[in-house]
PDB file of N, CA and C in Angstrom:
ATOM      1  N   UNK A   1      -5.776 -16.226 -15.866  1.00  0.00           N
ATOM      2  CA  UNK A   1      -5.852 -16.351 -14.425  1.00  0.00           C
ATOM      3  C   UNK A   1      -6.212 -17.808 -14.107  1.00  0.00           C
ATOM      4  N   UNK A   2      -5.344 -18.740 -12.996  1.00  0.00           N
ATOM      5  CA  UNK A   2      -5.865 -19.654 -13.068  1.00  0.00           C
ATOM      6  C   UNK A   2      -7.097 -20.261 -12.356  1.00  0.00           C
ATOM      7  N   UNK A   3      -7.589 -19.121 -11.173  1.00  0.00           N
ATOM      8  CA  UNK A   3      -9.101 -19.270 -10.732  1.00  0.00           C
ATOM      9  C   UNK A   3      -9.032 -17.827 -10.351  1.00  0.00           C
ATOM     10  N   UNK A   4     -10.706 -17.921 -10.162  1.00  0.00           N
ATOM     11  CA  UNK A   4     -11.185 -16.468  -9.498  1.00  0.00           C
ATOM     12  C   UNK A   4     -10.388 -15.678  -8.448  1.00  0.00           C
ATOM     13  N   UNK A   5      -9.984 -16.847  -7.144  1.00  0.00           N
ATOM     14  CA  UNK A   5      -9.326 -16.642  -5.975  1.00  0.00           C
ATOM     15  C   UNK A   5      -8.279 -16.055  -6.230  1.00  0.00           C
ATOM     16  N   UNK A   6      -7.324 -16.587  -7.152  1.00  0.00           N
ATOM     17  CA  UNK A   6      -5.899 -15.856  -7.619  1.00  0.00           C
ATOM     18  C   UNK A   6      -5.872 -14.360  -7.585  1.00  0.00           C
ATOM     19  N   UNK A   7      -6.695 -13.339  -7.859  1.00  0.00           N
ATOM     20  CA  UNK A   7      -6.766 -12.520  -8.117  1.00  0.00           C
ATOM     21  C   UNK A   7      -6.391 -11.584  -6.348  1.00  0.00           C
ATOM     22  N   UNK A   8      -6.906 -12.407  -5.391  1.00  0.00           N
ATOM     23  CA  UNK A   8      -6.527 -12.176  -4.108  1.00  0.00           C
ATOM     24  C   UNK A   8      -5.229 -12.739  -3.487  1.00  0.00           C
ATOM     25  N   UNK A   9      -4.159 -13.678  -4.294  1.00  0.00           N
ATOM     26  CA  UNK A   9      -3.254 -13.859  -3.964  1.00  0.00           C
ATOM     27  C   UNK A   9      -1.658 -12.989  -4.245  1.00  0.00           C
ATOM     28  N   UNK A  10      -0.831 -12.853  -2.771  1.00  0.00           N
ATOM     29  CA  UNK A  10       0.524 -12.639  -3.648  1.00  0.00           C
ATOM     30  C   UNK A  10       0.893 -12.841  -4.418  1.00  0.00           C
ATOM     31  N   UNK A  11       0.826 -14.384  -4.392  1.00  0.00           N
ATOM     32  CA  UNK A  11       1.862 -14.482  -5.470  1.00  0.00           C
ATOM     33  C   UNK A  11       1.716 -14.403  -6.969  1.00  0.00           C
ATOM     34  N   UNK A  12       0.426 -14.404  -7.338  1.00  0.00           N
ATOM     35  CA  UNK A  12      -0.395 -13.826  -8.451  1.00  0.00           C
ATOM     36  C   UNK A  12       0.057 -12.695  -8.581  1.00  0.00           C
ATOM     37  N   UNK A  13      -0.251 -11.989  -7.584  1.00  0.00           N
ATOM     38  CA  UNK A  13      -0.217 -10.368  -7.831  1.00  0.00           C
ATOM     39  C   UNK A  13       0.855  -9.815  -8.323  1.00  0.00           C
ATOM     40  N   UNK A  14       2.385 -10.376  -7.799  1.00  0.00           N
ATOM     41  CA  UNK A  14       3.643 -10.150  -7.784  1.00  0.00           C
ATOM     42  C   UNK A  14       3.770 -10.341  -9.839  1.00  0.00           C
ATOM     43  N   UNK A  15       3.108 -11.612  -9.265  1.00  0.00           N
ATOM     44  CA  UNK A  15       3.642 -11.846 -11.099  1.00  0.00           C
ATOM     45  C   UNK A  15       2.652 -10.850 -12.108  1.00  0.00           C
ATOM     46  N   UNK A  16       1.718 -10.914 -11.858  1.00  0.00           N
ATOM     47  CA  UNK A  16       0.311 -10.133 -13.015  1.00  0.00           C
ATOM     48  C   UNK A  16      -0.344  -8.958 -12.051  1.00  0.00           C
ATOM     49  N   UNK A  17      -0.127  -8.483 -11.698  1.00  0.00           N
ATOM     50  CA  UNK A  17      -0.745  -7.170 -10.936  1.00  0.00           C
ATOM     51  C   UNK A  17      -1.821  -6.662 -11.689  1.00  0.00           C
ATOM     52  N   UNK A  18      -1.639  -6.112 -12.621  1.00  0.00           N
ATOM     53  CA  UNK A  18      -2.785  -5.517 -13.826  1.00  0.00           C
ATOM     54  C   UNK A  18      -4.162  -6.109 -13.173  1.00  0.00           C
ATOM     55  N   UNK A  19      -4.378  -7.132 -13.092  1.00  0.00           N
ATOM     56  CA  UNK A  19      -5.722  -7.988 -13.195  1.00  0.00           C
ATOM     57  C   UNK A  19      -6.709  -7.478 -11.551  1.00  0.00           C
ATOM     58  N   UNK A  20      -5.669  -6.867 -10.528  1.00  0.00           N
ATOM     59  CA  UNK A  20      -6.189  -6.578  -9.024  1.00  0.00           C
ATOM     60  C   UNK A  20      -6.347  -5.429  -9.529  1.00  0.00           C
ATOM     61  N   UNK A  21      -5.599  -4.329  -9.848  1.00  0.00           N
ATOM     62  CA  UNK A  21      -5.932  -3.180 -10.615  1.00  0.00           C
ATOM     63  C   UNK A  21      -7.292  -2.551 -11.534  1.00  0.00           C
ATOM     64  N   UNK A  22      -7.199  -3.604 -12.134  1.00  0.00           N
ATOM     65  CA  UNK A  22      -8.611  -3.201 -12.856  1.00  0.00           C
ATOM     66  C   UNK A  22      -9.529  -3.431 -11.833  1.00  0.00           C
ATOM     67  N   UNK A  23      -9.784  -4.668 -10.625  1.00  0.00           N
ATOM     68  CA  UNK A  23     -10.953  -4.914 -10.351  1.00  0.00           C
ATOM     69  C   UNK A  23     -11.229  -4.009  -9.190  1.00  0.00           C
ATOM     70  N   UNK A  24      -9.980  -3.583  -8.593  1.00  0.00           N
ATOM     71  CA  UNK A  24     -10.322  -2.344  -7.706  1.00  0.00           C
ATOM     72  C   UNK A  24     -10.477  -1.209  -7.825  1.00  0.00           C
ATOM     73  N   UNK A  25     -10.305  -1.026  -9.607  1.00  0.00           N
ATOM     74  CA  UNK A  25     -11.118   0.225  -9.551  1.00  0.00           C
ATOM     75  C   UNK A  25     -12.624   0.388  -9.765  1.00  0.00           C
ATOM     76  N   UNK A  26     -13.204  -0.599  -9.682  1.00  0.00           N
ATOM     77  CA  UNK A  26     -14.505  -0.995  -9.493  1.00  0.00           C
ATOM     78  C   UNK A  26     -15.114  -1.177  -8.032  1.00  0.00           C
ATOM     79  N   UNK A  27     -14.043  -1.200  -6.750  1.00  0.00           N
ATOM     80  CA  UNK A  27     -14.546  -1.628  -5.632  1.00  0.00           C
ATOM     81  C   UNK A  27     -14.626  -0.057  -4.841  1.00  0.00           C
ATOM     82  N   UNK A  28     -15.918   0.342  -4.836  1.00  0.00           N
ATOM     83  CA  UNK A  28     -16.110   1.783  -3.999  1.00  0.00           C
ATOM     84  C   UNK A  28     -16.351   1.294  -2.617  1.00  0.00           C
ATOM     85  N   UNK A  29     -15.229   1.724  -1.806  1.00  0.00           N
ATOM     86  CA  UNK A  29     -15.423   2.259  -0.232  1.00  0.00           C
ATOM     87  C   UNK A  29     -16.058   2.741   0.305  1.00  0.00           C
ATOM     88  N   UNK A  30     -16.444   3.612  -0.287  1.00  0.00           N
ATOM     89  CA  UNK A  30     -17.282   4.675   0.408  1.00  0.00           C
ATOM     90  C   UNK A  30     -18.904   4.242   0.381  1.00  0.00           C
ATOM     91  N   UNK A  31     -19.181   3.174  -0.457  1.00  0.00           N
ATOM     92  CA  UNK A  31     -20.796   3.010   0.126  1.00  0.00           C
ATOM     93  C   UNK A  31     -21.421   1.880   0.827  1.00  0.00           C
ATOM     94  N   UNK A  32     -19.734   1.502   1.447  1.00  0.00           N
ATOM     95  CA  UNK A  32     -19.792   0.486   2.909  1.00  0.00           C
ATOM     96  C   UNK A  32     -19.902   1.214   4.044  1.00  0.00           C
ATOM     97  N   UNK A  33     -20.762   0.568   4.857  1.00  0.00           N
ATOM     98  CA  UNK A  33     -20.816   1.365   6.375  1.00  0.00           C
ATOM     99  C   UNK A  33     -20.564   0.482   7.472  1.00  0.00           C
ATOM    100  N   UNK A  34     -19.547   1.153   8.533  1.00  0.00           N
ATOM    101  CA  UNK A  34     -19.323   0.085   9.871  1.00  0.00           C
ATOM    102  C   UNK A  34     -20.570  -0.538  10.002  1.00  0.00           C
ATOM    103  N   UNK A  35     -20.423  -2.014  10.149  1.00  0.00           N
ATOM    104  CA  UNK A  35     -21.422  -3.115  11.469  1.00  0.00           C
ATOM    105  C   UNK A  35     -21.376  -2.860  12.835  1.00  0.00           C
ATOM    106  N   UNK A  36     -22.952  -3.542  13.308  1.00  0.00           N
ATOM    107  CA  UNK A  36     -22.277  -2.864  14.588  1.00  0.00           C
ATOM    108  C   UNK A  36     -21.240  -3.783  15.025  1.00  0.00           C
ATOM    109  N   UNK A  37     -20.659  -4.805  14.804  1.00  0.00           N
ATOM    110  CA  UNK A  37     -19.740  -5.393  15.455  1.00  0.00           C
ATOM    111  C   UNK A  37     -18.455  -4.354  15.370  1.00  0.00           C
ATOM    112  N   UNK A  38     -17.831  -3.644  13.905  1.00  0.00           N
ATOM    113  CA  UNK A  38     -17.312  -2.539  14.365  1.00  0.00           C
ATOM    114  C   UNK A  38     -17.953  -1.496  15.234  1.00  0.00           C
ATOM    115  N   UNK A  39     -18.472  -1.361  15.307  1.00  0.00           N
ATOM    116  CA  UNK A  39     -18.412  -0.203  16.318  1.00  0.00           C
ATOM    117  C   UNK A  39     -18.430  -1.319  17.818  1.00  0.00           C
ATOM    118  N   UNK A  40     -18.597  -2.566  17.711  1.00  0.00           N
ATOM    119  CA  UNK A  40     -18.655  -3.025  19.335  1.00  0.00           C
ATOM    120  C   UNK A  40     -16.658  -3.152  19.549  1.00  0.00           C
ATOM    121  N   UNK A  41     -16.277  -3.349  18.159  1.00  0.00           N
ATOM    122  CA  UNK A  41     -14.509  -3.094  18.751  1.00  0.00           C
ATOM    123  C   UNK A  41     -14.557  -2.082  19.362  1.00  0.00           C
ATOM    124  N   UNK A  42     -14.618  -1.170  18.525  1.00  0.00           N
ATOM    125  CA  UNK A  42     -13.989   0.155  19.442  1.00  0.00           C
ATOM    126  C   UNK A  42     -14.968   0.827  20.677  1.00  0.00           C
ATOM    127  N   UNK A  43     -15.721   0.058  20.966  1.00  0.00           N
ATOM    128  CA  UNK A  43     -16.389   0.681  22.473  1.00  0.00           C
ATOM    129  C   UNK A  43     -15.290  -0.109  23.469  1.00  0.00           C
ATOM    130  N   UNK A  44     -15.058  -1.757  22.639  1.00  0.00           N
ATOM    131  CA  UNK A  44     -13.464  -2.101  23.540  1.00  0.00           C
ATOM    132  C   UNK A  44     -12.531  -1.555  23.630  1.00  0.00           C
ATOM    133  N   UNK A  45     -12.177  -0.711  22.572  1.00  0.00           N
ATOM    134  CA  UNK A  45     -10.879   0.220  22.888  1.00  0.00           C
ATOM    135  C   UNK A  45     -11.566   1.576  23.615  1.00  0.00           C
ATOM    136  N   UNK A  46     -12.487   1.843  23.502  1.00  0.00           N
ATOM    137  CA  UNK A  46     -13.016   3.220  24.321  1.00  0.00           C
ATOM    138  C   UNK A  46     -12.242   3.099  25.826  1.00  0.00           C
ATOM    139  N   UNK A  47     -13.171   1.559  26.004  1.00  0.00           N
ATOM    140  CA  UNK A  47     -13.110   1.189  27.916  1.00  0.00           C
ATOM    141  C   UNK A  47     -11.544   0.618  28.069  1.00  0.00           C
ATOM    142  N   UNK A  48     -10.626   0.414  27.209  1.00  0.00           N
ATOM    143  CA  UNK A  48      -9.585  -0.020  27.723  1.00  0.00           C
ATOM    144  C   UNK A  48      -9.639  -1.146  27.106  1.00  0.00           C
ATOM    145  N   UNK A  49     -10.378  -1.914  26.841  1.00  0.00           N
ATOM    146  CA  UNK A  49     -10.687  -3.470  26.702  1.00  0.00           C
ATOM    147  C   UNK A  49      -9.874  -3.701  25.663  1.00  0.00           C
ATOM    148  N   UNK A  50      -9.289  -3.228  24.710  1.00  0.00           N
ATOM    149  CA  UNK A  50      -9.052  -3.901  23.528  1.00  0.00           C
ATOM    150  C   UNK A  50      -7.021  -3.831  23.151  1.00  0.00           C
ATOM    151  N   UNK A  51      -6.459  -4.644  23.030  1.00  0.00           N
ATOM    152  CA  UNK A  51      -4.897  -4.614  23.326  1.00  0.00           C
ATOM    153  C   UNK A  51      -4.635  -4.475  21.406  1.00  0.00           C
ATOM    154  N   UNK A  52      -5.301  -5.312  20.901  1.00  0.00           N
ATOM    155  CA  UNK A  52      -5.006  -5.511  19.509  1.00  0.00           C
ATOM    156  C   UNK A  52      -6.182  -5.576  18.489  1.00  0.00           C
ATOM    157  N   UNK A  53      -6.629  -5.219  17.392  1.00  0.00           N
ATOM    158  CA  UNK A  53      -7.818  -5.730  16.737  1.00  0.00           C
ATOM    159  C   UNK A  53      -6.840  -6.626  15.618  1.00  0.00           C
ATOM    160  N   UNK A  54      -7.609  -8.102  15.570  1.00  0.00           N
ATOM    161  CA  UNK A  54      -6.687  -8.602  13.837  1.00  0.00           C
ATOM    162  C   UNK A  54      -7.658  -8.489  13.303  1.00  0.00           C
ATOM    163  N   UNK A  55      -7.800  -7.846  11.722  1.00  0.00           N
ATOM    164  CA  UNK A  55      -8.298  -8.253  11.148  1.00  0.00           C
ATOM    165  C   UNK A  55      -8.224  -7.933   9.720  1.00  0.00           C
ATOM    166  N   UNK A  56      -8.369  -8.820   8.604  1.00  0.00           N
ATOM    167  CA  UNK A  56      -8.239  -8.532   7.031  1.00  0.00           C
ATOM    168  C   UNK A  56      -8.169  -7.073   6.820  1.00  0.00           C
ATOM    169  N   UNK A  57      -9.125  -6.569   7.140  1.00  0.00           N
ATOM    170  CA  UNK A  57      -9.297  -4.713   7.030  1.00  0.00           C
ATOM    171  C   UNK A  57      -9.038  -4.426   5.808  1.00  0.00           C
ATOM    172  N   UNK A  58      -9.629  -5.208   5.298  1.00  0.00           N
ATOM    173  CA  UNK A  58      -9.511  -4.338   3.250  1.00  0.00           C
ATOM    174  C   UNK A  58     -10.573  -3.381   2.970  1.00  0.00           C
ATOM    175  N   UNK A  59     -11.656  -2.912   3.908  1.00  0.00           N
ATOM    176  CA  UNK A  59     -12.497  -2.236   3.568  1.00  0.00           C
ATOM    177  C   UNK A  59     -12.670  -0.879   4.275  1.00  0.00           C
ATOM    178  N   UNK A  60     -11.481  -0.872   5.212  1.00  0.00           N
ATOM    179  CA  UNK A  60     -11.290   0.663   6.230  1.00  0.00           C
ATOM    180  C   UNK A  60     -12.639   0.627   7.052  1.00  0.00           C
ATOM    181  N   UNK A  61     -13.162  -0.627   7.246  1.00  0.00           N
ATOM    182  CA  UNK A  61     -14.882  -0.168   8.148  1.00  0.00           C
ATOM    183  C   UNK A  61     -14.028   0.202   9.785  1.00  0.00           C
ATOM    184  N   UNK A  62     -12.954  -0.325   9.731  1.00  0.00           N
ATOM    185  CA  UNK A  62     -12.712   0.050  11.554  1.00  0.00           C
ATOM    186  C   UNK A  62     -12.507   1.305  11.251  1.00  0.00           C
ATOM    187  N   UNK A  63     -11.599   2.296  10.466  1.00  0.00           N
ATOM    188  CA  UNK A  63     -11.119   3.298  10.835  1.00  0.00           C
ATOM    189  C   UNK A  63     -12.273   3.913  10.704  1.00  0.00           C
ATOM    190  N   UNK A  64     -13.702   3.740   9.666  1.00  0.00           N
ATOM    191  CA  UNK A  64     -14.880   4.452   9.565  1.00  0.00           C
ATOM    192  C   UNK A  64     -15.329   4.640  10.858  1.00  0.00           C
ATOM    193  N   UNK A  65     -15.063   3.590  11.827  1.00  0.00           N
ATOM    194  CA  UNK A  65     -15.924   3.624  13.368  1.00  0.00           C
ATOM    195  C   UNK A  65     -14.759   4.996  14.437  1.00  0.00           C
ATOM    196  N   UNK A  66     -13.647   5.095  14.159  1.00  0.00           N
ATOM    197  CA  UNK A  66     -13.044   5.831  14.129  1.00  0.00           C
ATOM    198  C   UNK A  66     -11.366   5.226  15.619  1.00  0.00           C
ATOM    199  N   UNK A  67     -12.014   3.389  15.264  1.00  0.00           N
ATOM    200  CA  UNK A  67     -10.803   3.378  16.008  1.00  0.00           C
ATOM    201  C   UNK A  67      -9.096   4.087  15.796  1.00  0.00           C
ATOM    202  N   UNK A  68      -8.511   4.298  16.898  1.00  0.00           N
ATOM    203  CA  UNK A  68      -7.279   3.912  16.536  1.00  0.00           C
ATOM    204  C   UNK A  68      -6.589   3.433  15.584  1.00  0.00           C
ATOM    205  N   UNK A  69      -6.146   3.119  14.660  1.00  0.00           N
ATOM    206  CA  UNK A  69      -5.508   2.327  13.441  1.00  0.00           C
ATOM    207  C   UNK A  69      -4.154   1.589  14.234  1.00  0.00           C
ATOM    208  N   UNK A  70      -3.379   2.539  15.017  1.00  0.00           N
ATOM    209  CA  UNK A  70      -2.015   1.621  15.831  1.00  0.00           C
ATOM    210  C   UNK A  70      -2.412   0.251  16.351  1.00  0.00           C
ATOM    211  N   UNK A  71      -3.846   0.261  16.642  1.00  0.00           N
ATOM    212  CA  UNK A  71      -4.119  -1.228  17.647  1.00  0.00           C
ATOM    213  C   UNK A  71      -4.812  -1.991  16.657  1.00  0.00           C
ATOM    214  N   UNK A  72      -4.931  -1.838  15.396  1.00  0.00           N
ATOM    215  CA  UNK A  72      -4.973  -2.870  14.309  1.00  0.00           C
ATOM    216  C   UNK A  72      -4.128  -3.478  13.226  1.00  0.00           C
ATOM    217  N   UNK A  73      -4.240  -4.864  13.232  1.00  0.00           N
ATOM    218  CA  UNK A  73      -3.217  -5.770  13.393  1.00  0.00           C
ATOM    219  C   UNK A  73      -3.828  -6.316  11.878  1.00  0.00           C
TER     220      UNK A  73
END
């Protein structure tokens, strides 16, 4: 690998996949919990407020808060 970071890149991945594989089966989901900043998105989508969320979302904390998934980007 030629740095740590690679391991989060396409084009790494495309070529050597194996190496994201192993390390995510080490990464448990389940004993992350929404911030409140998630939960302050979706009180924006509650009231209307919110058109789009962007964000990385590799850890499912929005859908934990129980937004919408269509209005994340």
């Amino acid at each position: 690998m030629p740095s740590p970071e690679a391991l989060f890149t396409l084009d790494y991945f495309i070529d050597s996949p194996a190496p994201f594989y192993k390390f995510s089966q080490n990464f448990d989901l389940e004993k992350y919990n929404a911030t409140p900043t998630h939960y302050f998105v979706k009180l924006l989508q509650d009231k209307g407020q919110l058109w789009k969320n962007m964000t990385q979302n590799i850890d499912n904390l929005e859908e934990k808060t129980g937004i919408d998934m269509s209005a994340v980007v």
